[in-house]
PDB file of N, CA and C in Angstrom:
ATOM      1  N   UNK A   1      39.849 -22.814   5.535  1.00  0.00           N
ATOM      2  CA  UNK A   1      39.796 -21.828   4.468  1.00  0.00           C
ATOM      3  C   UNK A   1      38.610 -20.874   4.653  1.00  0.00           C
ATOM      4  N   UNK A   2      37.381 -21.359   5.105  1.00  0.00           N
ATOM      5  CA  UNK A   2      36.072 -20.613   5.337  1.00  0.00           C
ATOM      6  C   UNK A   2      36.610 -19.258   6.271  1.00  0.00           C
ATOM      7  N   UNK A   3      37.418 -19.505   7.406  1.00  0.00           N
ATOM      8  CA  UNK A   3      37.718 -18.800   8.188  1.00  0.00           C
ATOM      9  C   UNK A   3      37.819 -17.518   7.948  1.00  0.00           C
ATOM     10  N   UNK A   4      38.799 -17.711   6.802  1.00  0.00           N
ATOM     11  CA  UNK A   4      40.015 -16.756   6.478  1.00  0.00           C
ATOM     12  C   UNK A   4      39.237 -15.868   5.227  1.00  0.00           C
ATOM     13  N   UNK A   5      37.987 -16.662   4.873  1.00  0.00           N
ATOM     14  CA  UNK A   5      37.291 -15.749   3.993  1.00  0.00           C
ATOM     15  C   UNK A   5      36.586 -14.833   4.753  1.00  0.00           C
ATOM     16  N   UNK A   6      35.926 -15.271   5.320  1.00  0.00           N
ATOM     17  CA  UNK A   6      34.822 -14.673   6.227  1.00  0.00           C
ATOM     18  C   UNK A   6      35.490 -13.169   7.441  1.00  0.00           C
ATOM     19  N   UNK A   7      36.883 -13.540   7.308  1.00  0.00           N
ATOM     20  CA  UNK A   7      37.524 -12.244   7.902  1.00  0.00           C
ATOM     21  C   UNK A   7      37.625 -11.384   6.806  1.00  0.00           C
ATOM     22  N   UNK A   8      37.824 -11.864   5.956  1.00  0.00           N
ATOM     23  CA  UNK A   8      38.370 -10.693   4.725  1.00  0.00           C
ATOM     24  C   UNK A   8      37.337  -9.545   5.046  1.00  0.00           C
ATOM     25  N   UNK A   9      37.928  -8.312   4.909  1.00  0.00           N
ATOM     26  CA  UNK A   9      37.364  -6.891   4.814  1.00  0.00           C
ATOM     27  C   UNK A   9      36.242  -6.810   3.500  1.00  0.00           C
ATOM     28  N   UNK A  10      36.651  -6.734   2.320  1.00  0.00           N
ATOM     29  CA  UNK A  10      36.020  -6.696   1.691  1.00  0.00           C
ATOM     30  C   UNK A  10      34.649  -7.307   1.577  1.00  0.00           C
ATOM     31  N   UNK A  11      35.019  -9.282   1.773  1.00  0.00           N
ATOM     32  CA  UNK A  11      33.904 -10.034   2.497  1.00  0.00           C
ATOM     33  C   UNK A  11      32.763  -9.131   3.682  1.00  0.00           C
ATOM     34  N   UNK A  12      33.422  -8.891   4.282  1.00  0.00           N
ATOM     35  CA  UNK A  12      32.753  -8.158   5.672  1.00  0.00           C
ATOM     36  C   UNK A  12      31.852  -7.226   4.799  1.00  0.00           C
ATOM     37  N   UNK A  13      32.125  -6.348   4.494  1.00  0.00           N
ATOM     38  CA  UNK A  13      31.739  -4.984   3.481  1.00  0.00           C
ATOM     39  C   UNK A  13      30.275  -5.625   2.601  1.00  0.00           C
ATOM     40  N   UNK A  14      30.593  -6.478   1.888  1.00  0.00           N
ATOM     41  CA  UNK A  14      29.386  -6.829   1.009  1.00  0.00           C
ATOM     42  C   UNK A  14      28.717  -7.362   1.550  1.00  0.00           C
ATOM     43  N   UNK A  15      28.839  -8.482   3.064  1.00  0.00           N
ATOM     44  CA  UNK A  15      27.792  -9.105   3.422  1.00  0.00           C
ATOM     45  C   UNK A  15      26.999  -7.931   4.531  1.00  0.00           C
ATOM     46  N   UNK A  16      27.408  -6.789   4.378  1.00  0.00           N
ATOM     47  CA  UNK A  16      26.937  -5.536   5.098  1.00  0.00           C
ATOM     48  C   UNK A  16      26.167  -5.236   4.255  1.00  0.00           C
ATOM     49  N   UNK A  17      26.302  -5.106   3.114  1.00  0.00           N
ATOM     50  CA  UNK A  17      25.551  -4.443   1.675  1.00  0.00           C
ATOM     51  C   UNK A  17      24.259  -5.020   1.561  1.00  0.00           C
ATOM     52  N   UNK A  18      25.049  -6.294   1.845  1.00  0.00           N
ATOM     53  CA  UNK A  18      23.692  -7.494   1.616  1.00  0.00           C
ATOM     54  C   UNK A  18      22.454  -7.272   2.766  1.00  0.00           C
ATOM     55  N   UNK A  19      22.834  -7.348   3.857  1.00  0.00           N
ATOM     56  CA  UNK A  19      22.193  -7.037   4.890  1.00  0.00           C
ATOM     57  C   UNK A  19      21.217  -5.558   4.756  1.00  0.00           C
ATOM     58  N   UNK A  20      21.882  -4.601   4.703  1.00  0.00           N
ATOM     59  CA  UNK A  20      20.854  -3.306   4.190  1.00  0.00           C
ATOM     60  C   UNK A  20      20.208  -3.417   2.977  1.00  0.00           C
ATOM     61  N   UNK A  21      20.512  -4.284   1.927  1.00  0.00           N
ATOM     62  CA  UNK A  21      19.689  -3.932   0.635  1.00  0.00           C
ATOM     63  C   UNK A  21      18.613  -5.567   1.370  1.00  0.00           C
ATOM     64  N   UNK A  22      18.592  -6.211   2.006  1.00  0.00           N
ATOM     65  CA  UNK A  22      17.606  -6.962   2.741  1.00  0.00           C
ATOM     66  C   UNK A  22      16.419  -6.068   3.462  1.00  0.00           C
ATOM     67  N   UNK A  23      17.028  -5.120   4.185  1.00  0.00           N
ATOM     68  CA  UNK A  23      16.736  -4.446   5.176  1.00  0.00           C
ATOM     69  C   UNK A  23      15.436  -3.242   4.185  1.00  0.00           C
ATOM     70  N   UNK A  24      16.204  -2.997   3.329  1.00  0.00           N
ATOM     71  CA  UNK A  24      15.501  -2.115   2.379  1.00  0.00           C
ATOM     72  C   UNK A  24      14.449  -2.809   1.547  1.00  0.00           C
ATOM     73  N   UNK A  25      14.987  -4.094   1.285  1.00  0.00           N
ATOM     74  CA  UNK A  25      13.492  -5.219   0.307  1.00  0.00           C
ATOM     75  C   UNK A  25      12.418  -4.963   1.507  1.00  0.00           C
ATOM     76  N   UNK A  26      12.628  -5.169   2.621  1.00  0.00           N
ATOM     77  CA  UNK A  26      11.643  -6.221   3.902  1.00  0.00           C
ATOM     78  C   UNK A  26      10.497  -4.217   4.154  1.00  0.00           C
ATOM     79  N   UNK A  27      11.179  -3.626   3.920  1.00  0.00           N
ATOM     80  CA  UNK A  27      10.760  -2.002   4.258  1.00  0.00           C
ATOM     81  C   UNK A  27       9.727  -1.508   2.741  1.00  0.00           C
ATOM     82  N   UNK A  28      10.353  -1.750   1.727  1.00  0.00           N
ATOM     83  CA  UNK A  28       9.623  -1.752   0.502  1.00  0.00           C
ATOM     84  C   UNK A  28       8.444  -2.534   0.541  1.00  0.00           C
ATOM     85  N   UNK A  29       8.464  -3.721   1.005  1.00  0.00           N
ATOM     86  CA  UNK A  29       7.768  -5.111   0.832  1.00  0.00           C
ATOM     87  C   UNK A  29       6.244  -4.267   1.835  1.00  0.00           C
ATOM     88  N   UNK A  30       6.903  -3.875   2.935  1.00  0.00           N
ATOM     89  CA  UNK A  30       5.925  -3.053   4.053  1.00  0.00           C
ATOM     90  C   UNK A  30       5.038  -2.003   3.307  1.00  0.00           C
ATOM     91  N   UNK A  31       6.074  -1.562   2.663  1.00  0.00           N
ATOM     92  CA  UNK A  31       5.018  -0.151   2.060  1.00  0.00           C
ATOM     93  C   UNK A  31       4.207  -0.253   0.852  1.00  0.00           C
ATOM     94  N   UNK A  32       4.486  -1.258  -0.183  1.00  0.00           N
ATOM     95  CA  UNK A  32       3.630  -1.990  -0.720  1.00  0.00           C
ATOM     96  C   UNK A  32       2.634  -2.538  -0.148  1.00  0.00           C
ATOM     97  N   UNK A  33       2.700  -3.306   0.729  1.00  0.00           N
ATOM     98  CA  UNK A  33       1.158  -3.684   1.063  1.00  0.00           C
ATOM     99  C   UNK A  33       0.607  -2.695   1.829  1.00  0.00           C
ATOM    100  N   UNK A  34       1.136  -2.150   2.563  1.00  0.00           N
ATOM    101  CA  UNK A  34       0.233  -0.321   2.922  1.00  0.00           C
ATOM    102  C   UNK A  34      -0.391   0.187   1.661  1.00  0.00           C
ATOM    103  N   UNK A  35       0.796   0.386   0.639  1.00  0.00           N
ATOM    104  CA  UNK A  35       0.413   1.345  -0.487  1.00  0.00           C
ATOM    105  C   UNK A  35      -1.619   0.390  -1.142  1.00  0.00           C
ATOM    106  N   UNK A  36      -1.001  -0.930  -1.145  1.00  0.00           N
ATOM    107  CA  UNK A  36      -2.283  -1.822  -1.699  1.00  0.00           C
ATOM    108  C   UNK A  36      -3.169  -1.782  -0.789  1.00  0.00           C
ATOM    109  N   UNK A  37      -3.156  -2.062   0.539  1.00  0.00           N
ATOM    110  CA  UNK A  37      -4.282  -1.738   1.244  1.00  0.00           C
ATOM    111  C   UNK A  37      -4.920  -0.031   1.371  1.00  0.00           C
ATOM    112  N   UNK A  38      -4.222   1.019   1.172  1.00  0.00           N
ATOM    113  CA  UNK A  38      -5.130   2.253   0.565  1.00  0.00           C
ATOM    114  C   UNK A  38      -5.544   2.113  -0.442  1.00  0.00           C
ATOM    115  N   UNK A  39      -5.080   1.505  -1.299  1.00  0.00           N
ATOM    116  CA  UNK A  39      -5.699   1.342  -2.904  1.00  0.00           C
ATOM    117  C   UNK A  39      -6.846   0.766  -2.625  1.00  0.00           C
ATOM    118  N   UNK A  40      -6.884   0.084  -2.010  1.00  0.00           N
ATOM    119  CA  UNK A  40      -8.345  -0.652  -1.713  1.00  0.00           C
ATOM    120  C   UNK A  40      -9.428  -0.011  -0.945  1.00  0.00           C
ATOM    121  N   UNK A  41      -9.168   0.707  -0.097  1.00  0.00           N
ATOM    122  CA  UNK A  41     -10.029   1.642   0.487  1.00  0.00           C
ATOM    123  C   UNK A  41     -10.149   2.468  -0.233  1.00  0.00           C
ATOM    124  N   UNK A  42      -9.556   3.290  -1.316  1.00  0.00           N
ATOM    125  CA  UNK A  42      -9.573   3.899  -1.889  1.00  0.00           C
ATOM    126  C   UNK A  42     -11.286   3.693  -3.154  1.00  0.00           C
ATOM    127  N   UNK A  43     -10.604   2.585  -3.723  1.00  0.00           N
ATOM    128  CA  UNK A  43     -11.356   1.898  -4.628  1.00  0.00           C
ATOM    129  C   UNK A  43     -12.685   1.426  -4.000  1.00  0.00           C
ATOM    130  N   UNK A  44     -13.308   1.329  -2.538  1.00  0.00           N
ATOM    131  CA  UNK A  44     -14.179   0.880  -2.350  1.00  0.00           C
ATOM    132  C   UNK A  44     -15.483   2.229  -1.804  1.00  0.00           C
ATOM    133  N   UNK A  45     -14.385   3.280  -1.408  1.00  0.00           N
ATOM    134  CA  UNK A  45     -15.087   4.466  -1.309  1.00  0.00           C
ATOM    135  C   UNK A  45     -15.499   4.843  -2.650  1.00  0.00           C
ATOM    136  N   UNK A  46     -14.408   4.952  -4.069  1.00  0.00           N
ATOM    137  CA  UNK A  46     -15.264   5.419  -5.311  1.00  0.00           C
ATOM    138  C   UNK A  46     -16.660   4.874  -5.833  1.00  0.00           C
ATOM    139  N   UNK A  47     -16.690   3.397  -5.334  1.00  0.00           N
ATOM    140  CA  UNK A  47     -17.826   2.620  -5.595  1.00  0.00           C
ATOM    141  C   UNK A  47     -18.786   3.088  -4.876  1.00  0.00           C
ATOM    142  N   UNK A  48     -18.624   3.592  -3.607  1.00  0.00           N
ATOM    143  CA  UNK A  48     -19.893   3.864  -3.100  1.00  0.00           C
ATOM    144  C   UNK A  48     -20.120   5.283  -2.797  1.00  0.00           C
ATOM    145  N   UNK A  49     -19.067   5.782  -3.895  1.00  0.00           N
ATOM    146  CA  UNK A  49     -19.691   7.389  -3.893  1.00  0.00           C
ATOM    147  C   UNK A  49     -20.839   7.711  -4.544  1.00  0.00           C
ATOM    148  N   UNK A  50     -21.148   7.042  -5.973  1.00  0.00           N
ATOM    149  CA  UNK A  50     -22.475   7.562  -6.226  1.00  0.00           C
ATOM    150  C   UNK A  50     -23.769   6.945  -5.373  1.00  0.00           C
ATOM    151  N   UNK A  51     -24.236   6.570  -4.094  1.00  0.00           N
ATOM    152  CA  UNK A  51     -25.367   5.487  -3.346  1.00  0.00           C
ATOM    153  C   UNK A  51     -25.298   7.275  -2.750  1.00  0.00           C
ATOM    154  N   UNK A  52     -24.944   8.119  -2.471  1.00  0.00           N
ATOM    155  CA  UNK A  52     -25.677   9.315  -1.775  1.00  0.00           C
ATOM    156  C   UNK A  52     -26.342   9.846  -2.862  1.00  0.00           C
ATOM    157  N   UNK A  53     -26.102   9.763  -4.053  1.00  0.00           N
ATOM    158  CA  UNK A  53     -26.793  10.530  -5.010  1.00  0.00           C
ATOM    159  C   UNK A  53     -27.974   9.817  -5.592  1.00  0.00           C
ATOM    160  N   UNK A  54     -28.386   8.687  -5.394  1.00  0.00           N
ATOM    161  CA  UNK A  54     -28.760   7.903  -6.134  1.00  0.00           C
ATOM    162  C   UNK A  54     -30.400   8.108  -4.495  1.00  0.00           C
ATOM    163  N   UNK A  55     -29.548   8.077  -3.583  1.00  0.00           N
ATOM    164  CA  UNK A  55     -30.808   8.224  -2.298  1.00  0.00           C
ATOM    165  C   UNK A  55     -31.404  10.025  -2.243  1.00  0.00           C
ATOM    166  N   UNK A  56     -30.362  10.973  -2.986  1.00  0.00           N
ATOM    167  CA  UNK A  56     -31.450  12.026  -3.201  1.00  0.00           C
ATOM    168  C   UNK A  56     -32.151  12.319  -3.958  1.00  0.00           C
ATOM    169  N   UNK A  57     -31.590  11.235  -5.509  1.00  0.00           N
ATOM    170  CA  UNK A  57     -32.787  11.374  -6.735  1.00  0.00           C
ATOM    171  C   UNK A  57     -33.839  10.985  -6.008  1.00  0.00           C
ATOM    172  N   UNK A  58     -33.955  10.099  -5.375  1.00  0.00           N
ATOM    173  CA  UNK A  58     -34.926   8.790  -4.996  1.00  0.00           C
ATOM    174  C   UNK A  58     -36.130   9.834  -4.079  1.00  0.00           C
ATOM    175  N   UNK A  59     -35.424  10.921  -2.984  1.00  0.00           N
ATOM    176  CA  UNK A  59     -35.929  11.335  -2.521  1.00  0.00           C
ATOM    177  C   UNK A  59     -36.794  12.812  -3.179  1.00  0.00           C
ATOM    178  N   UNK A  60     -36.430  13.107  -4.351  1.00  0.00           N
ATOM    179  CA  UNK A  60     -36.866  14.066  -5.473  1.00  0.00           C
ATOM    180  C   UNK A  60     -37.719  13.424  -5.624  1.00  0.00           C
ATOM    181  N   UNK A  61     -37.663  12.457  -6.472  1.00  0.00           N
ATOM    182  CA  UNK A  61     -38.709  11.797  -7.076  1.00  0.00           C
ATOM    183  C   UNK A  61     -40.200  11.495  -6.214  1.00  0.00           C
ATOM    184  N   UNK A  62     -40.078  11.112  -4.660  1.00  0.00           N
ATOM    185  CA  UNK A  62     -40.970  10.906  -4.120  1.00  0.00           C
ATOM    186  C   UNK A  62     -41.201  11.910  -3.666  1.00  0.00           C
ATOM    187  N   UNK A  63     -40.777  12.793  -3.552  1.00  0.00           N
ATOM    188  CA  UNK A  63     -41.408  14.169  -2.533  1.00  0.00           C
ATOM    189  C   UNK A  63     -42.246  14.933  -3.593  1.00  0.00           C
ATOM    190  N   UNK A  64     -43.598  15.524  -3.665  1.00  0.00           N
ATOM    191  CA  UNK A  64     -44.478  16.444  -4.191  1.00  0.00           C
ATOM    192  C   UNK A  64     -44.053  17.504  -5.145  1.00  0.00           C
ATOM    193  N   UNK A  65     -44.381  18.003  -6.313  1.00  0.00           N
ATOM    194  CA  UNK A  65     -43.848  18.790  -7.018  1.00  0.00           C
ATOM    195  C   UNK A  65     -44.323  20.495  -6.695  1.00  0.00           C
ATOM    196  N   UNK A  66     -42.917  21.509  -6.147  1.00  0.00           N
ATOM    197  CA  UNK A  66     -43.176  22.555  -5.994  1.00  0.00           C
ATOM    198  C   UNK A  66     -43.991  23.320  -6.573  1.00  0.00           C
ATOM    199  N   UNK A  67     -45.485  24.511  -5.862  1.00  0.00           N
ATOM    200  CA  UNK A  67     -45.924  24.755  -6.250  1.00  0.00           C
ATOM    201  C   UNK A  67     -45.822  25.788  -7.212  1.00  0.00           C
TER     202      UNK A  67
END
């Protein structure tokens, strides 16, 4: 009986369906963790955007006041 399912057209057809909407999870699944690993670089550059500003107060502060 398995046989005779597994020829069926229609059968054929959906386990095709199945196969590309697999094909499409495993591709999503990829670009999610891309998408999360920029998020993270992302997020680690905002943190250390203010350390340049914070080293030219620093350098105001110690340098002599214009005459």
């Amino acid at each position: 009986m398995a046989p005779v399912i597994a020829a069926n057209p229609r059968v054929q057809e959906l386990e095709g369906k199945i196969r590309e909407v697999e094909d499409q999870r495993a591709a999503l699944g990829r670009q999610l963790d891309k998408l999360a690993d920029r998020l993270d670089q992302i997020g680690t550059r905002f943190e250390d955007l203010p350390a340049p500003f914070r080293e030219l107060a620093a350098e105001r502060r110690a340098a002599p006041a214009a005459p």
